[in-house]
Protein backbone atom coordinates (compact mmCIF):
# COMPACT_ATOMS: atom_id res chain seq x y z
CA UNK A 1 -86.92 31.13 131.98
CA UNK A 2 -89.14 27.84 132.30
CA UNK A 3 -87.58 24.31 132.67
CA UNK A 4 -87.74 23.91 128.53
CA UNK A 5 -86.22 27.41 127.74
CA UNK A 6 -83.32 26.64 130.20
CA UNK A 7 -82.97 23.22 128.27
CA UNK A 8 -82.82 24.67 124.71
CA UNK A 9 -80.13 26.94 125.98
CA UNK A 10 -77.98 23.96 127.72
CA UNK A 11 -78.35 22.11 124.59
CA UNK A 12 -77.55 25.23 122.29
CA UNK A 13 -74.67 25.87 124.18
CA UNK A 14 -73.38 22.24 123.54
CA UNK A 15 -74.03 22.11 119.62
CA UNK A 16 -77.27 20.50 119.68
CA UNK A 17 -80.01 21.82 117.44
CA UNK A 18 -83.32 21.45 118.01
CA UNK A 19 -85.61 20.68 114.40
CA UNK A 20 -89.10 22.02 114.49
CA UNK A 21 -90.65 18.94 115.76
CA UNK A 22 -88.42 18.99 118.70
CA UNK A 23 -86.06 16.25 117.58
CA UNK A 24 -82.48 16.78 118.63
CA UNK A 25 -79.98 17.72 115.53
CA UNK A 26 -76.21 16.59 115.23
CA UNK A 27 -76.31 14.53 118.64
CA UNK A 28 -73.47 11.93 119.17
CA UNK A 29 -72.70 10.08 122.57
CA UNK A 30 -69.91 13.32 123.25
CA UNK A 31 -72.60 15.87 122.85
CA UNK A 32 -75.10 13.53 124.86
CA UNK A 33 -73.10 12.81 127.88
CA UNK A 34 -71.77 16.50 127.85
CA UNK A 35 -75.22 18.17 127.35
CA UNK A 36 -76.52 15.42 130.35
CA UNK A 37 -73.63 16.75 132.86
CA UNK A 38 -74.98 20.37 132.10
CA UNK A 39 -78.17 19.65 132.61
CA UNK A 40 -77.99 17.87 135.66
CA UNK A 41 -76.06 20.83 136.92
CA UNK A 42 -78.44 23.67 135.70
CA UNK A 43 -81.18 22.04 137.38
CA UNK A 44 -79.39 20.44 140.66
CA UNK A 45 -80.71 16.82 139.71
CA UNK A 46 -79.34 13.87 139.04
CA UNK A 47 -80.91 11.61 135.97
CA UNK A 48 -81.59 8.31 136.83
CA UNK A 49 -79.51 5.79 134.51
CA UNK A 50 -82.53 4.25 132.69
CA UNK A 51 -83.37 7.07 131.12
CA UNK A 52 -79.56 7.69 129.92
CA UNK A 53 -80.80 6.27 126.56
CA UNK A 54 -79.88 8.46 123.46
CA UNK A 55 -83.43 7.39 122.13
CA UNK A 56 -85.09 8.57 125.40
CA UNK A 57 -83.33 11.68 125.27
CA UNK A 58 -83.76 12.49 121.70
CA UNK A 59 -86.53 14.57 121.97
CA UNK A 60 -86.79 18.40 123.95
CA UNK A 61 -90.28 17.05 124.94
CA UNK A 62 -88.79 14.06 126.68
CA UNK A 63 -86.08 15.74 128.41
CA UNK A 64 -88.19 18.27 129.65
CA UNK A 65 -90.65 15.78 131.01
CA UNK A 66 -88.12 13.75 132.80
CA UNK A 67 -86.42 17.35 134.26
CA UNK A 68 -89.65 18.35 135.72
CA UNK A 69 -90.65 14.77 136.82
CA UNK A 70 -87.71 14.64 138.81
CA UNK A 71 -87.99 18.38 139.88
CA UNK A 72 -91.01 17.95 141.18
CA UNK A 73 -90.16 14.18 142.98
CA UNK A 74 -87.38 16.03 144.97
CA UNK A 75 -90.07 18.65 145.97
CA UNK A 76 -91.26 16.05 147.86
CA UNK A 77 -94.80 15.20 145.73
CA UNK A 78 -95.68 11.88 144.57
């Protein structure tokens, strides 16, 4: 499973839906904060607290850019 197919499931499994332009469905600061823990925890990262934003983290697109951004930061590439 890529980064964004391991997302989707996270979220899934937290009551988030996903609409077909990748806009995050029935997301409320419980489902945020919980889907944020599990996310952090799939992926062994921690999010940095300016991008803790709701709006930031509306979108799959964003979240999956920020996941691999910091993926690939604690792989040691700048």
């Amino acid at each position: 499973m890529n980064v964004e197919e391991r997302i989707l499931k996270n979220l899934e499994e937290n009551g988030i839906e996903i609409s077909e332009d990748g806009s995050l469905i029935n997301l409320d600061s419980i489902g945020f904060i919980s889907s944020i823990v599990c996310i952090e925890q799939e992926f062994e990262i921690e999010i940095p607290g300016e991008y803790l934003v709701i709006e930031t983290m509306s979108n799959i697109d964003n979240i999956s850019y920020i996941v691999n951004q910091i993926i690939y930061n604690n792989l040691g590439c700048d």
